[in-house]
PDB file of N, CA and C in Angstrom:
ATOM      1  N   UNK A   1     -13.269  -4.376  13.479  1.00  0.00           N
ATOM      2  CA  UNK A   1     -13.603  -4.843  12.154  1.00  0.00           C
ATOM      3  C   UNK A   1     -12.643  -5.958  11.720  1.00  0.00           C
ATOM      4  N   UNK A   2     -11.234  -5.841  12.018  1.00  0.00           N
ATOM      5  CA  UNK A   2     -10.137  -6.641  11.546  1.00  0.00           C
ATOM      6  C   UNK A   2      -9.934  -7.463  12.714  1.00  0.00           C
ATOM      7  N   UNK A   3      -9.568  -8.645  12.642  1.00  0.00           N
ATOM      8  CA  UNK A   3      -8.716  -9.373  13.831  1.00  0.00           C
ATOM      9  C   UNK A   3      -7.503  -8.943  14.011  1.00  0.00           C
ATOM     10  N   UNK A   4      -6.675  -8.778  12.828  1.00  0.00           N
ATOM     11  CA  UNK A   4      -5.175  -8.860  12.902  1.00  0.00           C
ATOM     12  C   UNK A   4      -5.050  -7.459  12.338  1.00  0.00           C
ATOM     13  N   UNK A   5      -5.155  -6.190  12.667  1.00  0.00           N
ATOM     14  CA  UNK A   5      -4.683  -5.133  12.044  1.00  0.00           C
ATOM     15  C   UNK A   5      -3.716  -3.808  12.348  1.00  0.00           C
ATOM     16  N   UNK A   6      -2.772  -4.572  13.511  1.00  0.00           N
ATOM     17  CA  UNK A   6      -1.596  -3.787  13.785  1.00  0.00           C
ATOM     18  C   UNK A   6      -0.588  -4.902  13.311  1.00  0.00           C
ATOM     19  N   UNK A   7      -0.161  -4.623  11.761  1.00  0.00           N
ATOM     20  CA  UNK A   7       0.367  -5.423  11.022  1.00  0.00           C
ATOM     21  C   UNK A   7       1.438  -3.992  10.664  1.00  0.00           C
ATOM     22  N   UNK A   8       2.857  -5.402  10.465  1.00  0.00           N
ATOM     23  CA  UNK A   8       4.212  -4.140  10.207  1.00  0.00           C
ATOM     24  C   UNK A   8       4.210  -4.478   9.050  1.00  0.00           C
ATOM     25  N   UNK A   9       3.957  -3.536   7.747  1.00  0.00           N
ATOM     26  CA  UNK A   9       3.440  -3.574   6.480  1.00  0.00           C
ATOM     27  C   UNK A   9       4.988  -3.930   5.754  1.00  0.00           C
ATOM     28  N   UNK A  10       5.830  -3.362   6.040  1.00  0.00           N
ATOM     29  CA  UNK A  10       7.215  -3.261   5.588  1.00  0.00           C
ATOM     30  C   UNK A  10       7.784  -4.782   5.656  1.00  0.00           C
ATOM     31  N   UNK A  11       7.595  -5.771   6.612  1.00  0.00           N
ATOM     32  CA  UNK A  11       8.031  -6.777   6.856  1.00  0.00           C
ATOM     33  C   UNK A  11       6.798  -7.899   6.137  1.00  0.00           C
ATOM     34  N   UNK A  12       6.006  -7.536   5.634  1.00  0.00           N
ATOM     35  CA  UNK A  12       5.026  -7.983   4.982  1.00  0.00           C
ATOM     36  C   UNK A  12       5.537  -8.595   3.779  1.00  0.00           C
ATOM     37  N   UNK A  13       5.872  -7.049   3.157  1.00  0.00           N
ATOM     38  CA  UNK A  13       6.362  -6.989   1.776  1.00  0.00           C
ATOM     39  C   UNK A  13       7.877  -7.818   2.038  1.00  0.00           C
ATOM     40  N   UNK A  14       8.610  -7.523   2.467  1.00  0.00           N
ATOM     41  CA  UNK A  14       9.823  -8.393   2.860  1.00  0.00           C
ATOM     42  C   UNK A  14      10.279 -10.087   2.647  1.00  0.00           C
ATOM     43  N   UNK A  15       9.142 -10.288   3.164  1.00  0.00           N
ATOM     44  CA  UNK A  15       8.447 -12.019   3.437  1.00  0.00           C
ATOM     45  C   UNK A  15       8.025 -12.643   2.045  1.00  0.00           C
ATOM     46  N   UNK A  16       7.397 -11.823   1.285  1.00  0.00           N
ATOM     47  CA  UNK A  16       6.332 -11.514   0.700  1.00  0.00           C
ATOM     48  C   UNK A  16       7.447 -11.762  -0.800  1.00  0.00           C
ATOM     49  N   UNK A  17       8.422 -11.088  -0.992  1.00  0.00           N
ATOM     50  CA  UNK A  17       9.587 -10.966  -1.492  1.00  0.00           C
ATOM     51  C   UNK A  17      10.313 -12.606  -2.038  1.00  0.00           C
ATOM     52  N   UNK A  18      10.258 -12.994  -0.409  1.00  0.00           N
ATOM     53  CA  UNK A  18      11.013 -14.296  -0.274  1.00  0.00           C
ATOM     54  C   UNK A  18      10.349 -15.744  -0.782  1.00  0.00           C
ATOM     55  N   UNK A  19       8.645 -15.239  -0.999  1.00  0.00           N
ATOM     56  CA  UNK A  19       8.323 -16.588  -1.265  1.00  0.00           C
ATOM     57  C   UNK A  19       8.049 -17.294  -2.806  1.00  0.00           C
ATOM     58  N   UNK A  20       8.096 -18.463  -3.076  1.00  0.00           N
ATOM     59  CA  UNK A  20       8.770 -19.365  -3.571  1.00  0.00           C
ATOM     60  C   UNK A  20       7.962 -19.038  -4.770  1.00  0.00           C
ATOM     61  N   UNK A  21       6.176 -19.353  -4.155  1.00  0.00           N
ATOM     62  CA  UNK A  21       5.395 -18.699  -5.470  1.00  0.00           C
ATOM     63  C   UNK A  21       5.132 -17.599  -5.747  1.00  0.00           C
ATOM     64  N   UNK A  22       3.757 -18.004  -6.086  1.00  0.00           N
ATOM     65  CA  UNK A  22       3.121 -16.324  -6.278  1.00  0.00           C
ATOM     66  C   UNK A  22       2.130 -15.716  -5.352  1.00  0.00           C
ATOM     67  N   UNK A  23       2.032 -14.745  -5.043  1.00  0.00           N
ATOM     68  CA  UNK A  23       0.513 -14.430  -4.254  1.00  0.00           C
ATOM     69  C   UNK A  23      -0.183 -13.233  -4.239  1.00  0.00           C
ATOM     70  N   UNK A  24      -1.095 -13.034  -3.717  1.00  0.00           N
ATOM     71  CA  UNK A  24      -1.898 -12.125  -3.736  1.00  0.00           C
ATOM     72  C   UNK A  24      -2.047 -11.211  -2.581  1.00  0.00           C
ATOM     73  N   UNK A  25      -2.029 -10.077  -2.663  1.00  0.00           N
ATOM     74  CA  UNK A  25      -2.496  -9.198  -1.619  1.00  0.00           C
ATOM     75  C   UNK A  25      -3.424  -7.547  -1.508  1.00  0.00           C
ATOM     76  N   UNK A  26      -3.842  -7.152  -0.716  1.00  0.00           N
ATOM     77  CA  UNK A  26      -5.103  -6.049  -1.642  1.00  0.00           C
ATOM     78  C   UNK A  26      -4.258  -4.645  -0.331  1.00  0.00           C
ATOM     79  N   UNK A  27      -4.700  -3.425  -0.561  1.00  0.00           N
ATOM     80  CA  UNK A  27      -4.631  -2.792   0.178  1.00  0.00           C
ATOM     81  C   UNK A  27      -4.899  -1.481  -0.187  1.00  0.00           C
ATOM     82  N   UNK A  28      -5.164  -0.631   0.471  1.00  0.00           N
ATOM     83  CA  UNK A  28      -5.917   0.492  -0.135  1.00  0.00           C
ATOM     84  C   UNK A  28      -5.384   1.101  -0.674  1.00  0.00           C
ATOM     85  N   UNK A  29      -5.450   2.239  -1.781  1.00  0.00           N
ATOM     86  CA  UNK A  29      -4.978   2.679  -3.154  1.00  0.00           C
ATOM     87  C   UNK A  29      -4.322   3.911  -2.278  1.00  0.00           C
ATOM     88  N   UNK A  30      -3.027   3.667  -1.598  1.00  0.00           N
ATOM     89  CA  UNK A  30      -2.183   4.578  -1.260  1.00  0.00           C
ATOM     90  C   UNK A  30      -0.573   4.729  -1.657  1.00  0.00           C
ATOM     91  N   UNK A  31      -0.036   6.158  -1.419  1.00  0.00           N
ATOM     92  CA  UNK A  31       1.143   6.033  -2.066  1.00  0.00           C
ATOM     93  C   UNK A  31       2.179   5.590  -1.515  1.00  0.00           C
ATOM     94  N   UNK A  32       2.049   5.643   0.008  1.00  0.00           N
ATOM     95  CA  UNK A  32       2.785   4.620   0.395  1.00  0.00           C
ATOM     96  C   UNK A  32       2.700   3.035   0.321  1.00  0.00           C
ATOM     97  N   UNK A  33       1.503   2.826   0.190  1.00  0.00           N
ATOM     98  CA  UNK A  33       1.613   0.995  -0.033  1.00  0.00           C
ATOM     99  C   UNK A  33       2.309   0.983  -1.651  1.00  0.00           C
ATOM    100  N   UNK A  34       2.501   1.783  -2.683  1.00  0.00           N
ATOM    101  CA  UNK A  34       2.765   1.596  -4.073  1.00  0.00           C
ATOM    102  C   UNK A  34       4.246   2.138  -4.045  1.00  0.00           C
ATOM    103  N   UNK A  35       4.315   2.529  -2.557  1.00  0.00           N
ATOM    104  CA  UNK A  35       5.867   2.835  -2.936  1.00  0.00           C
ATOM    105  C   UNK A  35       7.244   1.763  -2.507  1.00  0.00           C
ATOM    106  N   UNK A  36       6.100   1.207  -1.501  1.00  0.00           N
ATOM    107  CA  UNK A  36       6.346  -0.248  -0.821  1.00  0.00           C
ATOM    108  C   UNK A  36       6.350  -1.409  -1.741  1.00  0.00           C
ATOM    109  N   UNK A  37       5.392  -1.546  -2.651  1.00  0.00           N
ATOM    110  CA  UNK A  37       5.281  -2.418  -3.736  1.00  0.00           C
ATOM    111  C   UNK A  37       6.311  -2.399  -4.680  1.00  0.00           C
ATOM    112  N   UNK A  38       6.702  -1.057  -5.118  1.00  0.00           N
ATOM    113  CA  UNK A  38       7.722  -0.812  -5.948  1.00  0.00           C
ATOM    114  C   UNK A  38       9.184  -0.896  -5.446  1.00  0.00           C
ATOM    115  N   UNK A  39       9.593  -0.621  -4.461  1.00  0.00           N
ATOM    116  CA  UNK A  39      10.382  -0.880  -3.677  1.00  0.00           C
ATOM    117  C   UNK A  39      10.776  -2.460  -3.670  1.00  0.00           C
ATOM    118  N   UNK A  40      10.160  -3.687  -3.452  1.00  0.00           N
ATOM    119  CA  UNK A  40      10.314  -5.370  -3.868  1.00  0.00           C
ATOM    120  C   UNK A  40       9.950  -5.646  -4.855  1.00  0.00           C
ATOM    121  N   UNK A  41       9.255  -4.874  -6.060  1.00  0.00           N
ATOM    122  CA  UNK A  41       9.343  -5.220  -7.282  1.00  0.00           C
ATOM    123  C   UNK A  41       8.340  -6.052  -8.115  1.00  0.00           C
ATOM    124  N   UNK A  42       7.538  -5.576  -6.652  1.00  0.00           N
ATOM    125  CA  UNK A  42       6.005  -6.217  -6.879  1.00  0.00           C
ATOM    126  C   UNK A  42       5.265  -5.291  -8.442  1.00  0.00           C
ATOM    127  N   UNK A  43       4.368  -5.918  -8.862  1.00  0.00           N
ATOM    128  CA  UNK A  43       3.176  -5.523  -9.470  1.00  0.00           C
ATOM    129  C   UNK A  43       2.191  -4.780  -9.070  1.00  0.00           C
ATOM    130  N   UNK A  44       1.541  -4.348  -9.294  1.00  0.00           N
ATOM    131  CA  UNK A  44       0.075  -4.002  -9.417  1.00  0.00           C
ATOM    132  C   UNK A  44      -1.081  -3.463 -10.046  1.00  0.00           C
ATOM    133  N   UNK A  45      -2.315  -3.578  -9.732  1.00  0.00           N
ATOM    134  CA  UNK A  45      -3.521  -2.934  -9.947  1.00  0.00           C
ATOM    135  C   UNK A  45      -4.290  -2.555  -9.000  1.00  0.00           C
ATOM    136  N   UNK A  46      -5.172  -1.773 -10.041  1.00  0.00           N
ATOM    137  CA  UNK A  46      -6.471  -1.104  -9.440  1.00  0.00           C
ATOM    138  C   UNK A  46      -7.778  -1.580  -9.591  1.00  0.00           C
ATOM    139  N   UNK A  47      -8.373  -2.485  -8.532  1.00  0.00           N
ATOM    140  CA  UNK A  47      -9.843  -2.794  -9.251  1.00  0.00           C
ATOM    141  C   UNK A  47     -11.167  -1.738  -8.314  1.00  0.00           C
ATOM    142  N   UNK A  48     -11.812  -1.963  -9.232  1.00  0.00           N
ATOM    143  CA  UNK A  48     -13.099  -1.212  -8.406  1.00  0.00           C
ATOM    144  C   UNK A  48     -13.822  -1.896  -7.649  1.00  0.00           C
ATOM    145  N   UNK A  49     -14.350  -1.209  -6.281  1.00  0.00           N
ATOM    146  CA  UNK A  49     -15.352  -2.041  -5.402  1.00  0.00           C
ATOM    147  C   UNK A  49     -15.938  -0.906  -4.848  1.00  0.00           C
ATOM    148  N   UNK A  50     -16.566  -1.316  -3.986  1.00  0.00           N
ATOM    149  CA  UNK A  50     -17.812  -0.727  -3.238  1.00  0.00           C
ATOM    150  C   UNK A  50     -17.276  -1.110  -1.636  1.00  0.00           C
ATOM    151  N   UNK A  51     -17.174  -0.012  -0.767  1.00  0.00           N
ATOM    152  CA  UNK A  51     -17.561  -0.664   0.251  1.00  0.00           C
ATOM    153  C   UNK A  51     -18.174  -0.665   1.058  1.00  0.00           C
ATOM    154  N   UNK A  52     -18.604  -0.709   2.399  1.00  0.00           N
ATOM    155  CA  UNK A  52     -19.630  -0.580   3.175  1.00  0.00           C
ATOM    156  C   UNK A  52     -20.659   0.220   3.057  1.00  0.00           C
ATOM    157  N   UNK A  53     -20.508   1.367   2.946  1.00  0.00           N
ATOM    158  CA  UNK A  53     -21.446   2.171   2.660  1.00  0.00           C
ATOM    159  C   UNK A  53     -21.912   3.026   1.269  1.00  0.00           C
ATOM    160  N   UNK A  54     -21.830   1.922   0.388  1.00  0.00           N
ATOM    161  CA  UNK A  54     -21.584   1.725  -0.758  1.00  0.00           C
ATOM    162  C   UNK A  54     -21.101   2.700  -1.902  1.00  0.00           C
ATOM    163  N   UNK A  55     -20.073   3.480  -1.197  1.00  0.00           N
ATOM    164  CA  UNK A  55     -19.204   4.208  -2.330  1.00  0.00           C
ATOM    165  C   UNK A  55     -18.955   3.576  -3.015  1.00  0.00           C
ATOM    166  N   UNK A  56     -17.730   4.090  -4.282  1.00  0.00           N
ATOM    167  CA  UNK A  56     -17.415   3.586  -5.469  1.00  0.00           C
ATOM    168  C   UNK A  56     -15.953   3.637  -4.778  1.00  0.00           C
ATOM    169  N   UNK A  57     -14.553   2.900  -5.191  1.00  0.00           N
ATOM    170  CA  UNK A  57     -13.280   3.581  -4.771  1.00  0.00           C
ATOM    171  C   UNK A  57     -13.088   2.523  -5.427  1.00  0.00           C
ATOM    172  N   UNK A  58     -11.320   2.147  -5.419  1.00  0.00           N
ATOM    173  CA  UNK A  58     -10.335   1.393  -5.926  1.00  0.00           C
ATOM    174  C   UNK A  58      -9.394   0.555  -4.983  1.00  0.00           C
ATOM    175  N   UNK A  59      -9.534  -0.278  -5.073  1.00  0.00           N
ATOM    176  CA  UNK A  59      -8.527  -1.150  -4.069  1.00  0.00           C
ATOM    177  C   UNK A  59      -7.290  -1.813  -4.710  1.00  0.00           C
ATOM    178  N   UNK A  60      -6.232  -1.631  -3.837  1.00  0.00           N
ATOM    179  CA  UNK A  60      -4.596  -1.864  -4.875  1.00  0.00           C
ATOM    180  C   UNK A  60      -4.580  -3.353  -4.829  1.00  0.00           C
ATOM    181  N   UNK A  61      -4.186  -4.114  -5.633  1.00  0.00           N
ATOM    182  CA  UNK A  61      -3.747  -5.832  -5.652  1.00  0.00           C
ATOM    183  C   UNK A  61      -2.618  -5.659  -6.328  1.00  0.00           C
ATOM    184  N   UNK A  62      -1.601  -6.800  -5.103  1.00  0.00           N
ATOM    185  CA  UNK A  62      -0.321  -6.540  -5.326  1.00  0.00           C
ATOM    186  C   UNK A  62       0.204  -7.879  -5.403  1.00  0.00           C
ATOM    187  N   UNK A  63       0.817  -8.235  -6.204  1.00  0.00           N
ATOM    188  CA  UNK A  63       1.355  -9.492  -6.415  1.00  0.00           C
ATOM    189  C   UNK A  63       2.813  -9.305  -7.337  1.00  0.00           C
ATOM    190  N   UNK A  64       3.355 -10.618  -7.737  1.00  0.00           N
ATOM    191  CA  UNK A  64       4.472 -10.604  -8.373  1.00  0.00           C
ATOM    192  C   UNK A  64       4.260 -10.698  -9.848  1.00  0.00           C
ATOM    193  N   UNK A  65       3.251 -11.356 -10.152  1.00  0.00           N
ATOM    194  CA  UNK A  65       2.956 -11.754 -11.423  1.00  0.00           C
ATOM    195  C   UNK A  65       1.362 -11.522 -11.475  1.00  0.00           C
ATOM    196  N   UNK A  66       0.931 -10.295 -12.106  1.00  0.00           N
ATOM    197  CA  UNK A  66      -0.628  -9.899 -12.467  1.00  0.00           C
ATOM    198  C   UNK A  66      -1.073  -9.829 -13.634  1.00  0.00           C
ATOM    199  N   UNK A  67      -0.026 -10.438 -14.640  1.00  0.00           N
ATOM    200  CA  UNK A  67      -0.889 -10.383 -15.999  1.00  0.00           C
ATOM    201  C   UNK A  67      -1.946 -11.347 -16.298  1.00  0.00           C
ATOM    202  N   UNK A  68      -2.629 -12.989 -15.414  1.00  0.00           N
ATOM    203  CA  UNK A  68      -3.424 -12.806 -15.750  1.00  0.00           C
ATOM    204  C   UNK A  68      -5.148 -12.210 -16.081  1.00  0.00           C
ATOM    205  N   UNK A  69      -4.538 -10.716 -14.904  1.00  0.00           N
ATOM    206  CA  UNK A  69      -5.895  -9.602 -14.683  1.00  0.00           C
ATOM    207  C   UNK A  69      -5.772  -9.000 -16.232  1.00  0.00           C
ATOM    208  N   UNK A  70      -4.942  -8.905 -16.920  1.00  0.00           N
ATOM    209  CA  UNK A  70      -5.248  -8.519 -17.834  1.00  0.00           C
ATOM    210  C   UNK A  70      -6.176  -8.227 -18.665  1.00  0.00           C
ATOM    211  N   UNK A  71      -6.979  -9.890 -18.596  1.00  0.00           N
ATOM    212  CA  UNK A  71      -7.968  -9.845 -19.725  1.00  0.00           C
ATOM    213  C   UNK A  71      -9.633  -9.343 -18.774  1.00  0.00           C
ATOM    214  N   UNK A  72      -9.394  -8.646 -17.748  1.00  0.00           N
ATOM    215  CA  UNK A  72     -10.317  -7.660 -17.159  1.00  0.00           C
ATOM    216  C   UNK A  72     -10.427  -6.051 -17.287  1.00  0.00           C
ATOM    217  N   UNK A  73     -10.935  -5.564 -17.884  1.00  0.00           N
ATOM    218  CA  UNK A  73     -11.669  -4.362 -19.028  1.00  0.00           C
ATOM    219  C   UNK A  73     -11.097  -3.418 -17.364  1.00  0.00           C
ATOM    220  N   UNK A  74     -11.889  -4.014 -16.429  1.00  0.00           N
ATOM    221  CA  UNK A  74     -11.679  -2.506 -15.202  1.00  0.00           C
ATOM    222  C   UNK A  74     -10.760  -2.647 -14.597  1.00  0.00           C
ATOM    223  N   UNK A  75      -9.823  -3.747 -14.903  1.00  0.00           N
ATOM    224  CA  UNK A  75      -8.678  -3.349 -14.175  1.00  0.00           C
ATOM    225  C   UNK A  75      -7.554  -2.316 -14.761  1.00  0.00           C
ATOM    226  N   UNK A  76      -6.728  -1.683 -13.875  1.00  0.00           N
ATOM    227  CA  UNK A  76      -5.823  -1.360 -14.652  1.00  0.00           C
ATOM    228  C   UNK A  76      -4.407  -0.732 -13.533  1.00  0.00           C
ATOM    229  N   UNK A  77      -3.518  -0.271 -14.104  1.00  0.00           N
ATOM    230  CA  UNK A  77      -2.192   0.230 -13.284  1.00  0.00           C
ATOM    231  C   UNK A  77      -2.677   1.076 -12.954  1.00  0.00           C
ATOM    232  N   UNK A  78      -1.966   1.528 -11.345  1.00  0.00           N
ATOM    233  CA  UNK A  78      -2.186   2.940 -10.876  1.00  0.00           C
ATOM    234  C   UNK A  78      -1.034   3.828 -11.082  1.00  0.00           C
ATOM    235  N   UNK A  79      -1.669   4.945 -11.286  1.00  0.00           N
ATOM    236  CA  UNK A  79      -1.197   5.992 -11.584  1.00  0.00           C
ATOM    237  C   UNK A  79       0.670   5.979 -11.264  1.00  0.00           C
ATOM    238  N   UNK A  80       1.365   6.188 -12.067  1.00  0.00           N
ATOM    239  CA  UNK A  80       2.584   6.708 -10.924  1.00  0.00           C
ATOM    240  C   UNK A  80       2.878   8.180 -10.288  1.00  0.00           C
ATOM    241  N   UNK A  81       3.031   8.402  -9.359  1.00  0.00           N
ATOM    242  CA  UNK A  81       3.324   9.969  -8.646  1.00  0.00           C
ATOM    243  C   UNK A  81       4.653  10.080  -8.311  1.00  0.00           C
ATOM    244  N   UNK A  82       5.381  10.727  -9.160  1.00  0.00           N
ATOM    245  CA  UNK A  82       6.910  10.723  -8.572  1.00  0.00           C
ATOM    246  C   UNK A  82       7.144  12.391  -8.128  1.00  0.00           C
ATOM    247  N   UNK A  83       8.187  12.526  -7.269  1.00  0.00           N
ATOM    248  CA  UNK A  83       8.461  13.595  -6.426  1.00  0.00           C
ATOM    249  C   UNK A  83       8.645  14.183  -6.841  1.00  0.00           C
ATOM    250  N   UNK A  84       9.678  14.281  -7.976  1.00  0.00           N
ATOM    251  CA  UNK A  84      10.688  15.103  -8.956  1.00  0.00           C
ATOM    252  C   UNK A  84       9.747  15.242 -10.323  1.00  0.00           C
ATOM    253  N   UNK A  85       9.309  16.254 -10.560  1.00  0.00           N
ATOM    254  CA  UNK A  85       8.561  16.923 -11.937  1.00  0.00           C
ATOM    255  C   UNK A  85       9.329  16.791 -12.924  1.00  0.00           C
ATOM    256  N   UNK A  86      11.049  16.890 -12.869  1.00  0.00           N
ATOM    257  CA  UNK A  86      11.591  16.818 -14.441  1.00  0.00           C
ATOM    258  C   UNK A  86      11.834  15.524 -14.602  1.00  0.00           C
ATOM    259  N   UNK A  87      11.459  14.629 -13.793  1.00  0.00           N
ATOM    260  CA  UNK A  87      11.287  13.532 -14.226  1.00  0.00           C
ATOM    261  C   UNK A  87      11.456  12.618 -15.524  1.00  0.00           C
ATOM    262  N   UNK A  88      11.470  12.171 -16.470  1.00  0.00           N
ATOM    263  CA  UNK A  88      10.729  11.648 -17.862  1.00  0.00           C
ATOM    264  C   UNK A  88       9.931  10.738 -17.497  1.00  0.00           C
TER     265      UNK A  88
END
């Protein structure tokens, strides 16, 4: 399905970190890619799509700067899940 998809995700974000502008990147609504994101200090959202076999699900977009998704009604932050319950 992919050309390029034994990709080292960690060195992604790394790179990703270093560059000058801004950019964009999507990946599926997991807690490790959001822990990876949070980890460089990236952004994100959740938009809705469909895919192949036309479920409903959420796909993560990760960038440095996402406020101007803002003014889109279905987007929104994903959830946070932290380890520790007493958390605040």
């Amino acid at each position: 399905m992919y050309k390029h998809y034994d990709v080292d995700h960690e060195r992604l974000f790394e790179v990703c970190e270093t560059l000058k502008g801004d950019f964009l990147i999507t990946y599926d609504n997991s807690e490790e890619v959001k822990t990876m994101a949070r980890r460089h200090g990236f952004q994100m959202c959740l938009i809705p799509m469909s895919n192949t076999h036309h479920a409903t699900m959420e796909e993560l977009v990760i960038g440095r700067d996402l406020s101007w998704m803002d003014r889109f009604p279905a987007v929104h932050e994903p959830d946070a899940e932290y380890g520790n319950s007493s958390a605040p």
